[in-house]
C-alpha atoms as a PDB file:
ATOM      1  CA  UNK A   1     -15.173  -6.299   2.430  1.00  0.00           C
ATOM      2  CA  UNK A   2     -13.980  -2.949   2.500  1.00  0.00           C
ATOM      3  CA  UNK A   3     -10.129  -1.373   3.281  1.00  0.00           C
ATOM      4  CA  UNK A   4      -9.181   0.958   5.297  1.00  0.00           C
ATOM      5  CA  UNK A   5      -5.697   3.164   4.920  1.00  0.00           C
ATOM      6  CA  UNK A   6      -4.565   4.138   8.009  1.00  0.00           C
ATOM      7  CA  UNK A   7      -3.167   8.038   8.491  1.00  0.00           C
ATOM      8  CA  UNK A   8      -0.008   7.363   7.699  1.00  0.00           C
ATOM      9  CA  UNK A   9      -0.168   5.209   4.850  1.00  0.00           C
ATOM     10  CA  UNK A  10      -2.390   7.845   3.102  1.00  0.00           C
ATOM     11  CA  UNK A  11       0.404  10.509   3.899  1.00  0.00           C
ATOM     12  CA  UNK A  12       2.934   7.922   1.898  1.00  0.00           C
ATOM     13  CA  UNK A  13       0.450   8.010  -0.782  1.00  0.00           C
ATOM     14  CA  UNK A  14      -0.133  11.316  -0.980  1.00  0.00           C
ATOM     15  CA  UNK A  15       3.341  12.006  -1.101  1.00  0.00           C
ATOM     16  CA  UNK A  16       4.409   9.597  -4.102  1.00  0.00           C
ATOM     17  CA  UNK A  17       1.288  10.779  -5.417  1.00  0.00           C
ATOM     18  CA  UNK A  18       3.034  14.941  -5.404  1.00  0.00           C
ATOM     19  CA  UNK A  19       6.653  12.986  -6.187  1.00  0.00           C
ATOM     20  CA  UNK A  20       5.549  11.406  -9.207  1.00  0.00           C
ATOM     21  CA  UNK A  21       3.756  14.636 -10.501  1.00  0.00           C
ATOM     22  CA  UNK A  22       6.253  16.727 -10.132  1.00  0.00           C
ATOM     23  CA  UNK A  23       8.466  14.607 -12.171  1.00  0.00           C
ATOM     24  CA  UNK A  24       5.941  14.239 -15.512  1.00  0.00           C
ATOM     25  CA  UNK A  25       2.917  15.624 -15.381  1.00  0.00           C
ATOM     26  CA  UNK A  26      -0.588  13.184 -14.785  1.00  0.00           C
ATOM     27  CA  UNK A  27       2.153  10.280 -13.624  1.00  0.00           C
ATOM     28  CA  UNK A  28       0.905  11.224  -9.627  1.00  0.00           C
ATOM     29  CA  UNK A  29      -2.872  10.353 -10.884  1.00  0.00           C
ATOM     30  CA  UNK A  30      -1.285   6.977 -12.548  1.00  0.00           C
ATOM     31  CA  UNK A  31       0.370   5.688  -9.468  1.00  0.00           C
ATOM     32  CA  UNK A  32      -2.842   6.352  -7.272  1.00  0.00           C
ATOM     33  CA  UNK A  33      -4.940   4.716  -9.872  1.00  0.00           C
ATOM     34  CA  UNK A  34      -2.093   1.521  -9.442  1.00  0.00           C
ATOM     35  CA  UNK A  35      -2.880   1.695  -5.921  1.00  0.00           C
ATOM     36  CA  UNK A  36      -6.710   1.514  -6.209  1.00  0.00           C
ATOM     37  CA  UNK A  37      -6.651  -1.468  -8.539  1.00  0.00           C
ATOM     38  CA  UNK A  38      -3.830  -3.042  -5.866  1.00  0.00           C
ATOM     39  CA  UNK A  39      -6.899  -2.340  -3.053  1.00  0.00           C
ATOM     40  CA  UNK A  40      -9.320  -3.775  -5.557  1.00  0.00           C
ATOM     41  CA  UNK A  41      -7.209  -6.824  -6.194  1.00  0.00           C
ATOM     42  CA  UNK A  42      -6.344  -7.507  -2.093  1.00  0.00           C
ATOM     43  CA  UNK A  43     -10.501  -6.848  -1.192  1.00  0.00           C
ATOM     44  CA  UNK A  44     -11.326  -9.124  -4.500  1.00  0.00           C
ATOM     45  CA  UNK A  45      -8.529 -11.944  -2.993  1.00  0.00           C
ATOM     46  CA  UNK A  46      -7.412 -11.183   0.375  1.00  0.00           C
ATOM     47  CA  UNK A  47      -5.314 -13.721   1.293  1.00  0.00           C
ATOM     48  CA  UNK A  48      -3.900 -14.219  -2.366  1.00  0.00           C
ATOM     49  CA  UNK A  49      -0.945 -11.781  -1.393  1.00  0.00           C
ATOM     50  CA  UNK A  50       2.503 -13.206   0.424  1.00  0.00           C
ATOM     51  CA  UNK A  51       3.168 -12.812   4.117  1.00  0.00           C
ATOM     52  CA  UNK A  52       6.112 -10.274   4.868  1.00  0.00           C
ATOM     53  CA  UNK A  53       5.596 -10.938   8.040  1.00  0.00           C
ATOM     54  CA  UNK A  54       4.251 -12.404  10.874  1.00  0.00           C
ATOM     55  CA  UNK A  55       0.060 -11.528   9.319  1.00  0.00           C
ATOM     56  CA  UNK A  56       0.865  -8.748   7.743  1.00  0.00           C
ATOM     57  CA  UNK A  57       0.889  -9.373   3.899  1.00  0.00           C
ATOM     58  CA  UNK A  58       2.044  -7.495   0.373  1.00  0.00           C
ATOM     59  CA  UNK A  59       0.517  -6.815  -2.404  1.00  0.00           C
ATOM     60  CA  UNK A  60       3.002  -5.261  -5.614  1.00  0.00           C
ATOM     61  CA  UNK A  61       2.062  -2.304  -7.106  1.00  0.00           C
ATOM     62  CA  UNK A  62       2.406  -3.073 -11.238  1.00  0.00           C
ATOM     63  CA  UNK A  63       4.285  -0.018 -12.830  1.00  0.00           C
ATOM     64  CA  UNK A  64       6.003   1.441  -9.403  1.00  0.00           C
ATOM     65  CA  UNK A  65       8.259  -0.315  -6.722  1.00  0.00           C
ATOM     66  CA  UNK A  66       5.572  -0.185  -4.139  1.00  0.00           C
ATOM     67  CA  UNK A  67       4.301  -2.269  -2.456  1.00  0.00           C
ATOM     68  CA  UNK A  68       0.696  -2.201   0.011  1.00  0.00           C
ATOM     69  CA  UNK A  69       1.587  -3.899   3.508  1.00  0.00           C
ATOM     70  CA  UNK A  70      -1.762  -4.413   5.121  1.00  0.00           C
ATOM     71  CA  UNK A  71      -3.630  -6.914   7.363  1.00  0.00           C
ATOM     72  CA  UNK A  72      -6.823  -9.082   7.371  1.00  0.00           C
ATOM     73  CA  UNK A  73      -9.025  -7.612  10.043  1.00  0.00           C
ATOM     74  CA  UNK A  74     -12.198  -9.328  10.607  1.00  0.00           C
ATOM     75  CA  UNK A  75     -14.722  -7.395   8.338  1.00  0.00           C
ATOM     76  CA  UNK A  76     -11.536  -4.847   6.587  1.00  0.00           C
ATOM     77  CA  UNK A  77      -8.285  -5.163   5.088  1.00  0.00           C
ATOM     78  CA  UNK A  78      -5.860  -2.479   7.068  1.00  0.00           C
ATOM     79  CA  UNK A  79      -3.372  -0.402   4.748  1.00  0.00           C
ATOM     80  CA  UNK A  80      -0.619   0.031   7.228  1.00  0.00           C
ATOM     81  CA  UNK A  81       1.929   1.304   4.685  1.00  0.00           C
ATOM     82  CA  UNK A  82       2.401   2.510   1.009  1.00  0.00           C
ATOM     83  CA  UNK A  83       5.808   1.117   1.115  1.00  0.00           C
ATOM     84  CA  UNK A  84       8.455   1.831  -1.496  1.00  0.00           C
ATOM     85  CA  UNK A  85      10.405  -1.490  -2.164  1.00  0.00           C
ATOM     86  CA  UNK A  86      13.847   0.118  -2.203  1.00  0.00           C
ATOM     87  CA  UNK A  87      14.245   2.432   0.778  1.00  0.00           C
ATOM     88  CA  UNK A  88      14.336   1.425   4.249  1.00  0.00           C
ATOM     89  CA  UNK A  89      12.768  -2.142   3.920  1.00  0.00           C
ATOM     90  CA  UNK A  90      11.548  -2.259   7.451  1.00  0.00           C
ATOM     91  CA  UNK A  91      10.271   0.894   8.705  1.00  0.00           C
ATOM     92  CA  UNK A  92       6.957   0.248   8.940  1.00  0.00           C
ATOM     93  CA  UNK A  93       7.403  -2.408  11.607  1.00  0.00           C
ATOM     94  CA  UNK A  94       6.531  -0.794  14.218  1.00  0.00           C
ATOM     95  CA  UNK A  95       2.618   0.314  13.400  1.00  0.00           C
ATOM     96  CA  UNK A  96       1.713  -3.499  13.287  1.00  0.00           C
ATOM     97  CA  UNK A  97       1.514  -2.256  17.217  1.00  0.00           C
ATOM     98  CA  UNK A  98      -0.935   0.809  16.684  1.00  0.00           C
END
Protein backbone atom coordinates (compact mmCIF):
# COMPACT_ATOMS: atom_id res chain seq x y z
CA UNK A 1 0.00 0.00 0.00
CA UNK A 2 1.38 3.23 -0.58
CA UNK A 3 0.47 7.00 1.11
CA UNK A 4 -0.16 9.83 -0.30
CA UNK A 5 0.28 13.53 1.50
CA UNK A 6 -1.98 15.77 0.21
CA UNK A 7 -0.69 19.63 -0.68
CA UNK A 8 -1.36 20.91 2.32
CA UNK A 9 -0.21 18.48 4.68
CA UNK A 10 3.24 18.57 2.94
CA UNK A 11 3.21 22.48 3.40
CA UNK A 12 2.66 21.64 7.41
CA UNK A 13 5.56 19.45 7.06
CA UNK A 14 7.66 21.46 5.37
CA UNK A 15 7.09 24.11 7.65
CA UNK A 16 7.87 22.23 11.09
CA UNK A 17 10.46 20.80 9.07
CA UNK A 18 12.16 24.95 8.58
CA UNK A 19 10.66 25.57 12.44
CA UNK A 20 12.53 22.93 13.98
CA UNK A 21 15.82 23.84 12.05
CA UNK A 22 15.90 27.04 12.77
CA UNK A 23 15.73 26.33 16.38
CA UNK A 24 18.92 23.61 16.56
CA UNK A 25 20.45 22.77 13.73
CA UNK A 26 19.72 18.94 11.89
CA UNK A 27 16.43 18.82 14.44
CA UNK A 28 14.15 19.78 10.93
CA UNK A 29 15.79 16.45 9.27
CA UNK A 30 14.84 14.53 12.74
CA UNK A 31 11.22 15.42 12.77
CA UNK A 32 10.79 14.47 8.97
CA UNK A 33 12.59 11.28 9.57
CA UNK A 34 9.70 10.83 12.73
CA UNK A 35 7.24 11.38 10.14
CA UNK A 36 8.51 8.78 7.61
CA UNK A 37 8.74 6.01 10.19
CA UNK A 38 4.94 7.32 11.40
CA UNK A 39 4.00 6.65 7.34
CA UNK A 40 5.94 3.43 7.58
CA UNK A 41 4.18 2.34 10.73
CA UNK A 42 0.32 3.46 9.37
CA UNK A 43 1.19 1.57 5.60
CA UNK A 44 2.83 -1.48 7.78
CA UNK A 45 -0.70 -1.41 10.15
CA UNK A 46 -3.29 0.73 8.77
CA UNK A 47 -5.99 0.42 10.84
CA UNK A 48 -3.78 -0.01 14.09
CA UNK A 49 -4.12 3.88 14.66
CA UNK A 50 -7.34 5.47 16.74
CA UNK A 51 -10.25 7.14 15.02
CA UNK A 52 -10.36 11.05 15.66
CA UNK A 53 -13.08 11.07 13.82
CA UNK A 54 -15.70 9.89 11.89
CA UNK A 55 -12.76 7.50 9.37
CA UNK A 56 -10.27 9.63 9.66
CA UNK A 57 -7.57 8.18 12.06
CA UNK A 58 -4.11 9.36 14.05
CA UNK A 59 -1.10 8.18 14.20
CA UNK A 60 1.53 10.04 17.12
CA UNK A 61 4.57 11.23 16.03
CA UNK A 62 7.33 9.80 18.88
CA UNK A 63 9.67 12.80 19.84
CA UNK A 64 7.23 15.85 18.58
CA UNK A 65 3.50 16.67 19.46
CA UNK A 66 2.32 15.76 16.04
CA UNK A 67 0.25 13.87 15.06
CA UNK A 68 -0.60 12.31 11.07
CA UNK A 69 -4.54 12.54 10.49
CA UNK A 70 -5.10 10.49 7.40
CA UNK A 71 -7.65 8.07 5.86
CA UNK A 72 -7.87 4.48 4.46
CA UNK A 73 -8.55 4.88 0.78
CA UNK A 74 -8.97 1.78 -1.11
CA UNK A 75 -5.40 1.02 -2.48
CA UNK A 76 -3.59 4.43 -0.28
CA UNK A 77 -3.54 5.84 3.02
CA UNK A 78 -4.39 9.85 2.56
CA UNK A 79 -2.18 12.33 4.77
CA UNK A 80 -4.73 15.02 5.20
CA UNK A 81 -2.79 16.88 7.91
CA UNK A 82 0.63 17.10 9.78
CA UNK A 83 -1.21 18.24 12.76
CA UNK A 84 0.45 19.74 15.81
CA UNK A 85 -1.37 18.34 18.98
CA UNK A 86 -1.50 21.67 20.81
CA UNK A 87 -2.74 24.40 18.48
CA UNK A 88 -6.06 24.62 17.05
CA UNK A 89 -7.24 20.94 17.59
CA UNK A 90 -9.73 21.01 14.81
CA UNK A 91 -8.66 22.86 11.88
CA UNK A 92 -8.21 20.37 9.63
CA UNK A 93 -11.87 19.40 9.59
CA UNK A 94 -12.82 20.72 6.84
CA UNK A 95 -10.42 18.87 4.01
CA UNK A 96 -12.10 15.47 5.01
CA UNK A 97 -14.49 17.29 2.18
CA UNK A 98 -11.70 17.87 -0.58
Amino acid sequence: MRIIFSELAKQEMDDAVAFYELEFRGLGLRFKGEVKKAALRIIEYPAAWSIERDEIRKCLLHKFPYKLLYSIEGDHIFVIAVAHLHRQPDYWVDRQKI
